[in-house]
PDB file of N, CA and C in Angstrom:
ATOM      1  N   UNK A   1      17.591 -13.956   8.759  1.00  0.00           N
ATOM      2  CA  UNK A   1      17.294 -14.747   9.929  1.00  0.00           C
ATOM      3  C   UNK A   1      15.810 -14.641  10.300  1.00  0.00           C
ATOM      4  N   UNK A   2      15.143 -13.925  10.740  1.00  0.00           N
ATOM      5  CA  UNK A   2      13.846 -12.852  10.809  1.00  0.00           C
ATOM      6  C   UNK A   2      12.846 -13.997   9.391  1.00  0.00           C
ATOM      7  N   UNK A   3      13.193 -13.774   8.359  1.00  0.00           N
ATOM      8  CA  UNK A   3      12.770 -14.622   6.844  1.00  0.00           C
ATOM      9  C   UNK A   3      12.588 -16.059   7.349  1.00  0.00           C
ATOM     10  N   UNK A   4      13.609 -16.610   7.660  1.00  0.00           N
ATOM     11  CA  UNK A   4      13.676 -18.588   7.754  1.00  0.00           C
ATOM     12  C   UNK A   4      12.803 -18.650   9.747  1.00  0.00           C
ATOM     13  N   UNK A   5      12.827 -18.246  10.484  1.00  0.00           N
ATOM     14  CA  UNK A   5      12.836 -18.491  11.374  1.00  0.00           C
ATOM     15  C   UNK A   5      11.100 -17.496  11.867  1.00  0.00           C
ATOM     16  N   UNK A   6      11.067 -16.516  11.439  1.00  0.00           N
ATOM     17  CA  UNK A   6       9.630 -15.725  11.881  1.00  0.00           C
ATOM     18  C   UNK A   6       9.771 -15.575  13.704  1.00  0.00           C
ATOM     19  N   UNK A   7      10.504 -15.296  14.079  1.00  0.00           N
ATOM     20  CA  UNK A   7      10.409 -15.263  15.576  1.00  0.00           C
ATOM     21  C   UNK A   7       9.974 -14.446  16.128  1.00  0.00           C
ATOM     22  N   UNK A   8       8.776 -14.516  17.077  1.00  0.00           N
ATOM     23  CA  UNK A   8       7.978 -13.799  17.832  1.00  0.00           C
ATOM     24  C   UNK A   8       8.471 -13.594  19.398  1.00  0.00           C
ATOM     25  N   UNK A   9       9.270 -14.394  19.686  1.00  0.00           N
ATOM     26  CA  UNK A   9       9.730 -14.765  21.032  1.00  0.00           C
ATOM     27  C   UNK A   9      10.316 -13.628  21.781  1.00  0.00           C
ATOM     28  N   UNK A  10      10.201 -13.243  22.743  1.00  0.00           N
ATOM     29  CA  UNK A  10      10.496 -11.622  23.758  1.00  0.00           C
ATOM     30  C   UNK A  10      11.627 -11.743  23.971  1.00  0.00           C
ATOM     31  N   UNK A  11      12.126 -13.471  24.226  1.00  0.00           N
ATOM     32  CA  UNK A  11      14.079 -13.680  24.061  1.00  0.00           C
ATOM     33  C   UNK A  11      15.056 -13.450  22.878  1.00  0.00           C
ATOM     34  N   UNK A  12      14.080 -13.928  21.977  1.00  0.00           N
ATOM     35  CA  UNK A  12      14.986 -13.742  20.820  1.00  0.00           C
ATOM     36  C   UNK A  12      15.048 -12.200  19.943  1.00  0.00           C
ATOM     37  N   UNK A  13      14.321 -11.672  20.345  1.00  0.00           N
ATOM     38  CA  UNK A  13      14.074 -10.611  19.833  1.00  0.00           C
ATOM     39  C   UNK A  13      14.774  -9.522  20.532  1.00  0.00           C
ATOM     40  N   UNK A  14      14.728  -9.904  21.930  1.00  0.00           N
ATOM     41  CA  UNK A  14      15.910  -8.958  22.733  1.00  0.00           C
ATOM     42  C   UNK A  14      16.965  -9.382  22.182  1.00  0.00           C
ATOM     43  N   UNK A  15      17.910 -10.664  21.979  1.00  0.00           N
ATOM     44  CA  UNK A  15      18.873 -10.690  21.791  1.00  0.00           C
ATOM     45  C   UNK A  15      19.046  -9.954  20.845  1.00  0.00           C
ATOM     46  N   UNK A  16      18.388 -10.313  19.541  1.00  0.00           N
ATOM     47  CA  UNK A  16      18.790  -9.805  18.480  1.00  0.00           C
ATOM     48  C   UNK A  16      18.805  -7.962  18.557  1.00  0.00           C
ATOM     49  N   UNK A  17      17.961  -7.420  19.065  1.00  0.00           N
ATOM     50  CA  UNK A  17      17.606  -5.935  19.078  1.00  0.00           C
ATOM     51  C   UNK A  17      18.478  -5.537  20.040  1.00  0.00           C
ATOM     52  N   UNK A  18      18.959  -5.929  21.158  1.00  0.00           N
ATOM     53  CA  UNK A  18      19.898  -5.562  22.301  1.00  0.00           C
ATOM     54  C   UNK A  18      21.088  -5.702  22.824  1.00  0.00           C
ATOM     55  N   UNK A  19      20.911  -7.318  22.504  1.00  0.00           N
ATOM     56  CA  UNK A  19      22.250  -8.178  22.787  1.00  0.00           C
ATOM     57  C   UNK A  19      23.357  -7.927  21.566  1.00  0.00           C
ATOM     58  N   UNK A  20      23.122  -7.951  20.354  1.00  0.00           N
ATOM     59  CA  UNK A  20      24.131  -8.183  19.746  1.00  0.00           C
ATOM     60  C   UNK A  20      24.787  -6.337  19.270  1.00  0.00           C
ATOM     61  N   UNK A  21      23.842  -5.402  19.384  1.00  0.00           N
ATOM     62  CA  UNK A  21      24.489  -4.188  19.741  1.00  0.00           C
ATOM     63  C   UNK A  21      25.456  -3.930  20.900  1.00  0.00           C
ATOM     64  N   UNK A  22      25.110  -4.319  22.164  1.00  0.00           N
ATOM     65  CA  UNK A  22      25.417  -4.910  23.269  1.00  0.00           C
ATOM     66  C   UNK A  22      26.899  -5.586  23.118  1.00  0.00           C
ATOM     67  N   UNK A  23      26.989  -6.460  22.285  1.00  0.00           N
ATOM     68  CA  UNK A  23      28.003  -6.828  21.892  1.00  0.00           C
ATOM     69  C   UNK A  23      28.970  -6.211  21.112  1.00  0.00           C
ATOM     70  N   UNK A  24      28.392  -5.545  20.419  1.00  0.00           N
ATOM     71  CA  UNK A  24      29.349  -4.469  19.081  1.00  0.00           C
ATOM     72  C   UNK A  24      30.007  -2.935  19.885  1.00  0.00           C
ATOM     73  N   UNK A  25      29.155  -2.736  21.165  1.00  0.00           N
ATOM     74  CA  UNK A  25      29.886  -2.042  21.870  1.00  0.00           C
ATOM     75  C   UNK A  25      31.190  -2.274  22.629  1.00  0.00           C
ATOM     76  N   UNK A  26      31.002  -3.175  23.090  1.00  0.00           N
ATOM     77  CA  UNK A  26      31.875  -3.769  23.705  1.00  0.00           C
ATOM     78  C   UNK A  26      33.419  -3.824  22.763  1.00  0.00           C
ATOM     79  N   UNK A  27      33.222  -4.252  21.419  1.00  0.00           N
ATOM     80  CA  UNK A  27      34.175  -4.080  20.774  1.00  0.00           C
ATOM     81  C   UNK A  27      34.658  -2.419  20.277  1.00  0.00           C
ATOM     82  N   UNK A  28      33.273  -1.692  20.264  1.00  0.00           N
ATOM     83  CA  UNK A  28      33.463  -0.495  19.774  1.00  0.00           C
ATOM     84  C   UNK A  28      34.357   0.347  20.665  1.00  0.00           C
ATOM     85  N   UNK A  29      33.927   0.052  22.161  1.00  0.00           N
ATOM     86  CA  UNK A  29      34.565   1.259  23.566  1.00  0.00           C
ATOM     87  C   UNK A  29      36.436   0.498  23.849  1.00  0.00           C
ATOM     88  N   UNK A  30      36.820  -0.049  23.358  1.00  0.00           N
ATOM     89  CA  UNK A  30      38.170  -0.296  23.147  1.00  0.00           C
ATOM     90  C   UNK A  30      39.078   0.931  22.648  1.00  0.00           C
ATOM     91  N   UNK A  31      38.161   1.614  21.329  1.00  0.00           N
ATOM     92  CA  UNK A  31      39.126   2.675  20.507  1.00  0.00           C
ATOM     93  C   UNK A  31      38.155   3.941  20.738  1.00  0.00           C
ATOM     94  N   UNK A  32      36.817   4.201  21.540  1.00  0.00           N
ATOM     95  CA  UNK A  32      36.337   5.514  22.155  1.00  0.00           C
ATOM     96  C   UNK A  32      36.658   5.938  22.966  1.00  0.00           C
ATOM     97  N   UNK A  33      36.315   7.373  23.257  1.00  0.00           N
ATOM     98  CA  UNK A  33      37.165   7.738  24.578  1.00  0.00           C
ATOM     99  C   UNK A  33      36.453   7.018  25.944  1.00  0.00           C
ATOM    100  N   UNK A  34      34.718   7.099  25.815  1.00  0.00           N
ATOM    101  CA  UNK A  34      33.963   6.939  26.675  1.00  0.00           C
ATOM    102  C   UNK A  34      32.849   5.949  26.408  1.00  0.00           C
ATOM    103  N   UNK A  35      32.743   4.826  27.929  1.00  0.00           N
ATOM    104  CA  UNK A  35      31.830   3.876  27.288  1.00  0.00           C
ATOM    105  C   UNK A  35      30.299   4.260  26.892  1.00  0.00           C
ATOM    106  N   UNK A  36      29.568   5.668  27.365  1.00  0.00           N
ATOM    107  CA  UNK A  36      28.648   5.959  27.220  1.00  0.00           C
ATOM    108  C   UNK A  36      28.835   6.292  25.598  1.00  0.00           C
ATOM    109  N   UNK A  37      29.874   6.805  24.694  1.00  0.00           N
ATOM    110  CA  UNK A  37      30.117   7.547  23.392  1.00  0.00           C
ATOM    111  C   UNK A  37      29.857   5.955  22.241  1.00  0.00           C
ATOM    112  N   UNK A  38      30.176   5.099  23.152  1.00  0.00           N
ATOM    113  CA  UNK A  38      30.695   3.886  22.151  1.00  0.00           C
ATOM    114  C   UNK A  38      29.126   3.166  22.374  1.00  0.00           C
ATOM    115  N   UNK A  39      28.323   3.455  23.247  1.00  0.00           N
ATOM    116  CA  UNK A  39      27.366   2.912  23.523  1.00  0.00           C
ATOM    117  C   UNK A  39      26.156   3.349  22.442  1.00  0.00           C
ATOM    118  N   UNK A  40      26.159   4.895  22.666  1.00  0.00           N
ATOM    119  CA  UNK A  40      25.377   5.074  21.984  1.00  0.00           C
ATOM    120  C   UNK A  40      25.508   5.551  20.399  1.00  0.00           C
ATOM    121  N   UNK A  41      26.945   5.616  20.260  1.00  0.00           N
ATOM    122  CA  UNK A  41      26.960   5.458  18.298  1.00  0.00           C
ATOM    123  C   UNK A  41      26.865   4.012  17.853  1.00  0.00           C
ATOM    124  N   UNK A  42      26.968   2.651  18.669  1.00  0.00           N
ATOM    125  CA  UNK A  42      26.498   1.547  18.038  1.00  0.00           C
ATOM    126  C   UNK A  42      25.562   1.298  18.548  1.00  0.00           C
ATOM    127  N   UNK A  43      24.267   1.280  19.716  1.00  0.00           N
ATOM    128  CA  UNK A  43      23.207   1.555  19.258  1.00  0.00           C
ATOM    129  C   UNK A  43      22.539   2.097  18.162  1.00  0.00           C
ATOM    130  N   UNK A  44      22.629   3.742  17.537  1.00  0.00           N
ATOM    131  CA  UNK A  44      22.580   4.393  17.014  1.00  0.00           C
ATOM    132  C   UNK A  44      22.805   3.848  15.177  1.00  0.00           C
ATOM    133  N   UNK A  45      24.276   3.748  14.757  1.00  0.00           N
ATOM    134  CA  UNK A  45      24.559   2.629  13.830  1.00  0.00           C
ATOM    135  C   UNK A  45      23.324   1.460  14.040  1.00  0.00           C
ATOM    136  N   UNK A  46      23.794   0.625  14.887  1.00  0.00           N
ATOM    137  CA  UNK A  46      22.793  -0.754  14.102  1.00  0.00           C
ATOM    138  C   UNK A  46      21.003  -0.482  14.192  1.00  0.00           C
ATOM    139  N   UNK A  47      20.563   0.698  14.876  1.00  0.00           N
ATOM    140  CA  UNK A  47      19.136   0.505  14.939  1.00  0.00           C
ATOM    141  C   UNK A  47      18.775   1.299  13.454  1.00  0.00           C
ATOM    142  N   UNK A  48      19.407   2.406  13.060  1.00  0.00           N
ATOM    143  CA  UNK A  48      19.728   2.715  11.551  1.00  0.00           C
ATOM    144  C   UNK A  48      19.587   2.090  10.458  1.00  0.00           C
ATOM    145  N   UNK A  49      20.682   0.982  10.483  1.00  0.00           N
ATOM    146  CA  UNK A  49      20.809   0.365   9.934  1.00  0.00           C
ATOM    147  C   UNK A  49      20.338  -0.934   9.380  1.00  0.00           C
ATOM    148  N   UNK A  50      19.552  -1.504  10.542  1.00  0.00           N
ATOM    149  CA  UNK A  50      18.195  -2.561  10.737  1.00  0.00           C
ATOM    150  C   UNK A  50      17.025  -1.515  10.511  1.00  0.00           C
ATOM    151  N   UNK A  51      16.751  -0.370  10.478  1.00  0.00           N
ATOM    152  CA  UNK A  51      15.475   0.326  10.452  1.00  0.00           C
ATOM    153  C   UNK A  51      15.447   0.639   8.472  1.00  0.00           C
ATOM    154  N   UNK A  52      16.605   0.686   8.472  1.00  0.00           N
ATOM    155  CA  UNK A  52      17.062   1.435   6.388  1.00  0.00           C
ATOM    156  C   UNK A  52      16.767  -0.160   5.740  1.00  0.00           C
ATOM    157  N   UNK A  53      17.162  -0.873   6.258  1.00  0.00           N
ATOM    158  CA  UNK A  53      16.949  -2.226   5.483  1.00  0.00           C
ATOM    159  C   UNK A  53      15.694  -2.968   5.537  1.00  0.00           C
ATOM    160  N   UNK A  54      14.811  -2.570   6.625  1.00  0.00           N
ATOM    161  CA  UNK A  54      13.879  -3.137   6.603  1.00  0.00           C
ATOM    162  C   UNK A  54      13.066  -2.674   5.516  1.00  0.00           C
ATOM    163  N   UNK A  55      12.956  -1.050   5.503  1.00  0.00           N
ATOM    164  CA  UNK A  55      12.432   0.002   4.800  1.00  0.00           C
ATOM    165  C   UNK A  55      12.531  -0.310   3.296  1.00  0.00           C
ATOM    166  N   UNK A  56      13.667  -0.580   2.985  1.00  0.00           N
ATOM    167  CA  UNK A  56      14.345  -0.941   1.436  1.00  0.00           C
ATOM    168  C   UNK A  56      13.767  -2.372   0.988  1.00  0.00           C
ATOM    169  N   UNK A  57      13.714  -2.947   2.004  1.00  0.00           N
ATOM    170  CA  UNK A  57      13.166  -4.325   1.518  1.00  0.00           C
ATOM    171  C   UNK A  57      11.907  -4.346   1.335  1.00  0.00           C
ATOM    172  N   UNK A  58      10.988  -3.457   1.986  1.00  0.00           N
ATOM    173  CA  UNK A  58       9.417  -3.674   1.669  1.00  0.00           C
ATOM    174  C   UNK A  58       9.292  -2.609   0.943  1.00  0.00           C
ATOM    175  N   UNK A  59      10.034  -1.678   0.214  1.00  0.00           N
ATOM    176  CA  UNK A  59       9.782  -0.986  -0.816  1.00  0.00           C
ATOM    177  C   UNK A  59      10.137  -1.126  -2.247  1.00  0.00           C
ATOM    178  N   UNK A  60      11.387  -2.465  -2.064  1.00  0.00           N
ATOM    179  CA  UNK A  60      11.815  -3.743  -3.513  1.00  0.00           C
ATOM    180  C   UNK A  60      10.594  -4.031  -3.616  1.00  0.00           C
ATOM    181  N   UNK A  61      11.055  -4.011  -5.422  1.00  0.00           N
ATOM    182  CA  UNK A  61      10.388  -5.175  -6.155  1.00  0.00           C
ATOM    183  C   UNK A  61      10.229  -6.874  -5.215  1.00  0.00           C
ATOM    184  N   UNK A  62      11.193  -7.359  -4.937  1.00  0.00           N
ATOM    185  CA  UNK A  62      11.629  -8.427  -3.616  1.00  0.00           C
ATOM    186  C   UNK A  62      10.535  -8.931  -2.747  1.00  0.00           C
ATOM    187  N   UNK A  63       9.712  -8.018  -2.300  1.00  0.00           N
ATOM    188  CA  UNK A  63       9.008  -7.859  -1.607  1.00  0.00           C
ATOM    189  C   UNK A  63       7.602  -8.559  -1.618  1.00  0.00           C
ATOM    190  N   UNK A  64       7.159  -9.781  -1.513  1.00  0.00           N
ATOM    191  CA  UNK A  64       6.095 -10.289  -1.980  1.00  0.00           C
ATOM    192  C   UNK A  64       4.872 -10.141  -2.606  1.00  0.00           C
ATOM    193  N   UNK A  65       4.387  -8.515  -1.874  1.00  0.00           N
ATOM    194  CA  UNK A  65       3.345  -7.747  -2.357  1.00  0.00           C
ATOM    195  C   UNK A  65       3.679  -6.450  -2.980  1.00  0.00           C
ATOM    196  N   UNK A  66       4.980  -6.851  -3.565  1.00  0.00           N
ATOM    197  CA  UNK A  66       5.389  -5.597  -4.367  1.00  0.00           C
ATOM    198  C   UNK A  66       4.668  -5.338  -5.794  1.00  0.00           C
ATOM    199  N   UNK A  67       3.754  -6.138  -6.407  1.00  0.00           N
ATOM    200  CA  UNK A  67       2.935  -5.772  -7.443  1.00  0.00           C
ATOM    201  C   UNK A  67       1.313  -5.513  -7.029  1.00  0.00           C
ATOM    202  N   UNK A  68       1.315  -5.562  -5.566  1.00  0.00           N
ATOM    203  CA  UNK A  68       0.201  -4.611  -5.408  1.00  0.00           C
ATOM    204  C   UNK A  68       0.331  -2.645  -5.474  1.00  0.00           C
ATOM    205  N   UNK A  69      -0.588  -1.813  -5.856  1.00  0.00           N
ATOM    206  CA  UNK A  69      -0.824  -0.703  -5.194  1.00  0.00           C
ATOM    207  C   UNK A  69      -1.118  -0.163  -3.897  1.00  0.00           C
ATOM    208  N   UNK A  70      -0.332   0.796  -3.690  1.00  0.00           N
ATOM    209  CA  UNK A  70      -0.880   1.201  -2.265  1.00  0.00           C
ATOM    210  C   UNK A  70       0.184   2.529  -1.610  1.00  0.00           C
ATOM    211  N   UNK A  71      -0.363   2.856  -0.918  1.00  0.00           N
ATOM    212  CA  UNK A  71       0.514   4.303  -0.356  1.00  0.00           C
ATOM    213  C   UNK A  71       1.572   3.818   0.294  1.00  0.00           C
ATOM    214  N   UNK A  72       2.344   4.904  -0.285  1.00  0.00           N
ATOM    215  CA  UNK A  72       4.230   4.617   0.794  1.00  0.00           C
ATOM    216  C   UNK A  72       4.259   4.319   2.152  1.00  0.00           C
ATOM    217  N   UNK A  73       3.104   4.922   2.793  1.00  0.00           N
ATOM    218  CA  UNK A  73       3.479   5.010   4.506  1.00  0.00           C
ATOM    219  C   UNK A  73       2.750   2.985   4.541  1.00  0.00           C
ATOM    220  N   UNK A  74       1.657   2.918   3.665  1.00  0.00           N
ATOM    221  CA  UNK A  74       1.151   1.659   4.351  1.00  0.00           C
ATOM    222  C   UNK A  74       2.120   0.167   3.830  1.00  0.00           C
ATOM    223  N   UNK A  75       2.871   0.658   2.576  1.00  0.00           N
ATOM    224  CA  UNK A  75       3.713  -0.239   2.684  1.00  0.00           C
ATOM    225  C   UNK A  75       5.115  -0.496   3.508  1.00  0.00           C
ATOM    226  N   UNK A  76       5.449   0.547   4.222  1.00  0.00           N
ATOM    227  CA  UNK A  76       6.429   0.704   5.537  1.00  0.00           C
ATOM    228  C   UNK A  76       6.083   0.536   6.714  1.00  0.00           C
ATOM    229  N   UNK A  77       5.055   0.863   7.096  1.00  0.00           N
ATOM    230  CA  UNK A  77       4.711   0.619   8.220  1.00  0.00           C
ATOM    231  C   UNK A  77       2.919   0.443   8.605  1.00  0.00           C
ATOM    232  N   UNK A  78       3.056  -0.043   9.728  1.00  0.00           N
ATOM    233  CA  UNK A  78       1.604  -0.081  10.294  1.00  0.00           C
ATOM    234  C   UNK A  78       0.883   0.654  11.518  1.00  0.00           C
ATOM    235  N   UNK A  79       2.100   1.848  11.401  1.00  0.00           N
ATOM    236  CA  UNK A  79       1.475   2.859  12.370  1.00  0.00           C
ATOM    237  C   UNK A  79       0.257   3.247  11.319  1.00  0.00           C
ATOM    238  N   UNK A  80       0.504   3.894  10.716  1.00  0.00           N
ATOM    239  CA  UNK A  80      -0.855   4.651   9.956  1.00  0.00           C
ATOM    240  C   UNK A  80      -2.281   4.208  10.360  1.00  0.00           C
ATOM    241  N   UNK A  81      -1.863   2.624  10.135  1.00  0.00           N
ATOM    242  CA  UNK A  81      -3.174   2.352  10.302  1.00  0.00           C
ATOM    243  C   UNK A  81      -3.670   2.422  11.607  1.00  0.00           C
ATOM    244  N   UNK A  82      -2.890   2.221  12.712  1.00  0.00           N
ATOM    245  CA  UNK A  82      -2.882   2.319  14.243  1.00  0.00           C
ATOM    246  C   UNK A  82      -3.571   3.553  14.609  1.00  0.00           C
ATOM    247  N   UNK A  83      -2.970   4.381  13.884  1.00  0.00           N
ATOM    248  CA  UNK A  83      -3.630   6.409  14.274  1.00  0.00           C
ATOM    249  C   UNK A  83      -5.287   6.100  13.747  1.00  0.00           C
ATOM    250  N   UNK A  84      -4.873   5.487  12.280  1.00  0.00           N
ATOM    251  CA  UNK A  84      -7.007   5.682  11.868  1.00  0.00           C
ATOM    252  C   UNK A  84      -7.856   4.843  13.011  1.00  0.00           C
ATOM    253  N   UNK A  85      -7.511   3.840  12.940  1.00  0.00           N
ATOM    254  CA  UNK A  85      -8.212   2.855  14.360  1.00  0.00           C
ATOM    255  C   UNK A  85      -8.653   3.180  15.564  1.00  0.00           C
ATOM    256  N   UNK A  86      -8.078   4.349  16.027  1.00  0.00           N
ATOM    257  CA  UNK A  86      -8.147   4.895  17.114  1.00  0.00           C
ATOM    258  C   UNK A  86      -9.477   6.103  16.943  1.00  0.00           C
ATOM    259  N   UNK A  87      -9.128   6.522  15.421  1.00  0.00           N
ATOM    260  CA  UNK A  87     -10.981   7.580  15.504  1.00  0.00           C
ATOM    261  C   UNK A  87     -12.256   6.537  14.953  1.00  0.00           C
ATOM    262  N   UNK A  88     -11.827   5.500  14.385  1.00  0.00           N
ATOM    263  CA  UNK A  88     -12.647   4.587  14.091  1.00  0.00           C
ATOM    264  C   UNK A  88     -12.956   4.799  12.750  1.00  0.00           C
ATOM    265  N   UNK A  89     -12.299   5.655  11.539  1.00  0.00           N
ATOM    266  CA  UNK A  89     -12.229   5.853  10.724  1.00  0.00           C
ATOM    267  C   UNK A  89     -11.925   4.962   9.380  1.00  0.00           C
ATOM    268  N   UNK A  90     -11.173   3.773   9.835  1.00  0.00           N
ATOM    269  CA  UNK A  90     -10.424   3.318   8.680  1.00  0.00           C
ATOM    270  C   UNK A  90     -11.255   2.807   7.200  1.00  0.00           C
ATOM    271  N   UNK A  91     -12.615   2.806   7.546  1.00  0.00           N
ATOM    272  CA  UNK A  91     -13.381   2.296   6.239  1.00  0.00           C
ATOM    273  C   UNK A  91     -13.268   3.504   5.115  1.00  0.00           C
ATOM    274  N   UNK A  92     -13.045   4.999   5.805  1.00  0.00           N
ATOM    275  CA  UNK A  92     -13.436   5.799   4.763  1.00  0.00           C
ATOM    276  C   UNK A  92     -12.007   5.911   4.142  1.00  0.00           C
ATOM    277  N   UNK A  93     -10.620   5.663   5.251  1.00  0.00           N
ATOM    278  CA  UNK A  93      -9.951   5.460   4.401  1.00  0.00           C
ATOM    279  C   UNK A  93      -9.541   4.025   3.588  1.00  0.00           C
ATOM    280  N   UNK A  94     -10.227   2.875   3.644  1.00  0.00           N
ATOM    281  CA  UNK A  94     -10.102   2.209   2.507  1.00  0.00           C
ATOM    282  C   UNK A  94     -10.867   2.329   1.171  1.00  0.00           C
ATOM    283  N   UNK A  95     -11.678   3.218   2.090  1.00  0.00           N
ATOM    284  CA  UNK A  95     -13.187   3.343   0.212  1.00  0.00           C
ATOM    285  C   UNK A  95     -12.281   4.117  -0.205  1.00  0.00           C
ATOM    286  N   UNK A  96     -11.306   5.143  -0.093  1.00  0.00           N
ATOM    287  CA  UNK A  96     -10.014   6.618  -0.303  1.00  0.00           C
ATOM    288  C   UNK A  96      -9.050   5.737  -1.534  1.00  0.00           C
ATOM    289  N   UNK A  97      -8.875   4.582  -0.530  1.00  0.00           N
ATOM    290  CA  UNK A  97      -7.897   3.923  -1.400  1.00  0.00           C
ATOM    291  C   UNK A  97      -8.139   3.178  -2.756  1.00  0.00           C
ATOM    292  N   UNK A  98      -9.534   2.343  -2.217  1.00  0.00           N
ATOM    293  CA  UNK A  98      -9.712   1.735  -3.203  1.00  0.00           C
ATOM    294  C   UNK A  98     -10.295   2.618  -4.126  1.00  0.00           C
ATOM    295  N   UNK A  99     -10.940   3.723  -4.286  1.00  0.00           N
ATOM    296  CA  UNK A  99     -11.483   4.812  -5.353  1.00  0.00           C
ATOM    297  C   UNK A  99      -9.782   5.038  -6.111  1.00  0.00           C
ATOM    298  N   UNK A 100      -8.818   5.457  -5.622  1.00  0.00           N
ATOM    299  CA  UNK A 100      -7.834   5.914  -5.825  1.00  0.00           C
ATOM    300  C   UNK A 100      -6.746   4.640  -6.865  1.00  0.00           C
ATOM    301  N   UNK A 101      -6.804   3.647  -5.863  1.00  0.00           N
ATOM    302  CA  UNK A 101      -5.663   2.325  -6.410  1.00  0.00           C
ATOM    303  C   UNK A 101      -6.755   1.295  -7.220  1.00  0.00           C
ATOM    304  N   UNK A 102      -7.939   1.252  -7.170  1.00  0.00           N
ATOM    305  CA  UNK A 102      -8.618   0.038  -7.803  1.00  0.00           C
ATOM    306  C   UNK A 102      -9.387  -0.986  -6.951  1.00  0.00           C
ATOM    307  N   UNK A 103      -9.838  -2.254  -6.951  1.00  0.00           N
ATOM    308  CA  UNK A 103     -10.066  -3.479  -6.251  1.00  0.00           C
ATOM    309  C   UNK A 103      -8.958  -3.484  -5.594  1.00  0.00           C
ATOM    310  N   UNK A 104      -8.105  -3.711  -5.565  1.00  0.00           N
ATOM    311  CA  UNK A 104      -6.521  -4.512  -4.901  1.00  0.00           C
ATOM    312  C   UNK A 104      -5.807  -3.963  -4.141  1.00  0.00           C
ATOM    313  N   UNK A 105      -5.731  -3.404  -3.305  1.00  0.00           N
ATOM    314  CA  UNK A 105      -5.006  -2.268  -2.793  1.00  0.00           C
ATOM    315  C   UNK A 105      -4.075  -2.608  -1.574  1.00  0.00           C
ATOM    316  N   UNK A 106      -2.707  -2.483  -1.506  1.00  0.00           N
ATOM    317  CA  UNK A 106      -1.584  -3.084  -0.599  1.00  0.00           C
ATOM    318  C   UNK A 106      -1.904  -2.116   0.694  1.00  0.00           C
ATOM    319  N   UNK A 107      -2.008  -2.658   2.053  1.00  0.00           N
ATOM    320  CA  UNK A 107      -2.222  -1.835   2.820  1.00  0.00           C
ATOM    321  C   UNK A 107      -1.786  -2.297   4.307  1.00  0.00           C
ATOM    322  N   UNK A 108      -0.718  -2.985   3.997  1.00  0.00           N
ATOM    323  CA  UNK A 108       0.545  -3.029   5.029  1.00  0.00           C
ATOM    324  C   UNK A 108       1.898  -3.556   4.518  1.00  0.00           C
ATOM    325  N   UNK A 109       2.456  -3.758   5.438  1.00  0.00           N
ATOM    326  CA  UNK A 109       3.841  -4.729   5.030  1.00  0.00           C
ATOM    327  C   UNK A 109       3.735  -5.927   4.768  1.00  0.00           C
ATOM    328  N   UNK A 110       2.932  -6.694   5.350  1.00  0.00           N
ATOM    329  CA  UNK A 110       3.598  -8.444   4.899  1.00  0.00           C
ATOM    330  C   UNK A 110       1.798  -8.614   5.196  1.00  0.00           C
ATOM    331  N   UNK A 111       1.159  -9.843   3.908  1.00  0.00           N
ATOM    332  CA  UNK A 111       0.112 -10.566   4.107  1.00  0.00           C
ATOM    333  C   UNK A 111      -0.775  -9.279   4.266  1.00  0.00           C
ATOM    334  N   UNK A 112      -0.985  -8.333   3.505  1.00  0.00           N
ATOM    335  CA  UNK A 112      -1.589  -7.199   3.718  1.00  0.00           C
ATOM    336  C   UNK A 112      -2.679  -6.643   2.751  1.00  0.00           C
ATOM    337  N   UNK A 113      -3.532  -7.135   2.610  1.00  0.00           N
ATOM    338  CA  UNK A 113      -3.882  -6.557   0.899  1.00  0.00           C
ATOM    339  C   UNK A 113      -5.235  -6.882   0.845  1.00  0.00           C
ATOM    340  N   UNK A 114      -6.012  -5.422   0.496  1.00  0.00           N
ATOM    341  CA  UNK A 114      -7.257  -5.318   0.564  1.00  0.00           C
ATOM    342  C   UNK A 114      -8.208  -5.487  -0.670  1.00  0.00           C
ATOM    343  N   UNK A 115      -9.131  -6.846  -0.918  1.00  0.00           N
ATOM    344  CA  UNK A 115      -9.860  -6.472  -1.427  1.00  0.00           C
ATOM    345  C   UNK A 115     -11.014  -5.973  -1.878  1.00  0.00           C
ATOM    346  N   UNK A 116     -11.823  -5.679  -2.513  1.00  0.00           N
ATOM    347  CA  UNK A 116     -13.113  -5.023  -2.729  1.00  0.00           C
ATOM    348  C   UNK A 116     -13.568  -6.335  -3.609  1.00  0.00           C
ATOM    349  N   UNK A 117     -15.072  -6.571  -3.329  1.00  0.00           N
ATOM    350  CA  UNK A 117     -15.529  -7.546  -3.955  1.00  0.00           C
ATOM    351  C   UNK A 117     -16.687  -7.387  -5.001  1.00  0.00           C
ATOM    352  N   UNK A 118     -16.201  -7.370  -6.336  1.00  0.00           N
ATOM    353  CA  UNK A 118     -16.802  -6.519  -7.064  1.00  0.00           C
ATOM    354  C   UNK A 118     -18.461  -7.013  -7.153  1.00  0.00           C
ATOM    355  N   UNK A 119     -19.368  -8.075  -6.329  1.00  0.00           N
ATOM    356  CA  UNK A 119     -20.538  -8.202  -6.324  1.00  0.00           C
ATOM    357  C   UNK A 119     -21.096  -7.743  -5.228  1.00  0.00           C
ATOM    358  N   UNK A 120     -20.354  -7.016  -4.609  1.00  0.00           N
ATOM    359  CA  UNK A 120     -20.698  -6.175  -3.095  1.00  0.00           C
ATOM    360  C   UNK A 120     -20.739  -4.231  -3.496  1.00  0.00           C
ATOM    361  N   UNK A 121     -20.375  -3.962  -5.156  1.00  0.00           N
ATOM    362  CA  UNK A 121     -19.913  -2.893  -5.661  1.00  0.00           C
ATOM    363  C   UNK A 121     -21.417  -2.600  -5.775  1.00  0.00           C
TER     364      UNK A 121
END
């Protein structure tokens, strides 16, 4: 859904992240003892479970920039880069990378990918 649609929207994104857990409780606290127990093992379940799949998918072959190089954390996520940004560091870690991976170097999840321009070398 997320793939065909790209939705940025603060509605749709609650639904999907809130509402439809929201919903799976509701079916879940029928056979728990307690609605707080049923609340938070399907929270728990689907944020898991949307967090393992996202993970798996940008670490497939599948994955658009899966024949670039690049470190595990920057193809999962984009905290990493969030922490370097903050000391103002991130050039020394792309010269890190690119010494390490080559010209080409994958350095996020989606539309991510750094190059070095070899008449600037």
């Amino acid at each position: 859904m997320f793939k065909r649609t790209e939705t940025h929207q603060p509605i749709h994104l609650t639904v999907l992240l809130l509402g439809v857990p929201a919903l799976l409780t509701n079916v879940l606290a029928t056979h728990s003892p307690t609605f707080l127990s049923a609340f938070l093992t399907t929270f728990t379940i689907y944020w898991t479970t949307l967090s393992a799949s996202i993970i798996l998918y940008r670490l497939s072959p599948w994955h658009p920039l899966a024949k670039y190089p690049g470190p595990l954390v920057c193809k999962v996520t984009k905290f990493w880069f969030a922490f370097l940004a903050l000391g103002g560091k991130q050039h020394v870690y792309y010269a890190e990378l690119h010494a390490k991976y080559g010209s080409v170097v994958r350095v996020g999840t989606s539309k991510s990918v750094c190059v070095v321009n070899s008449m600037s070398e």
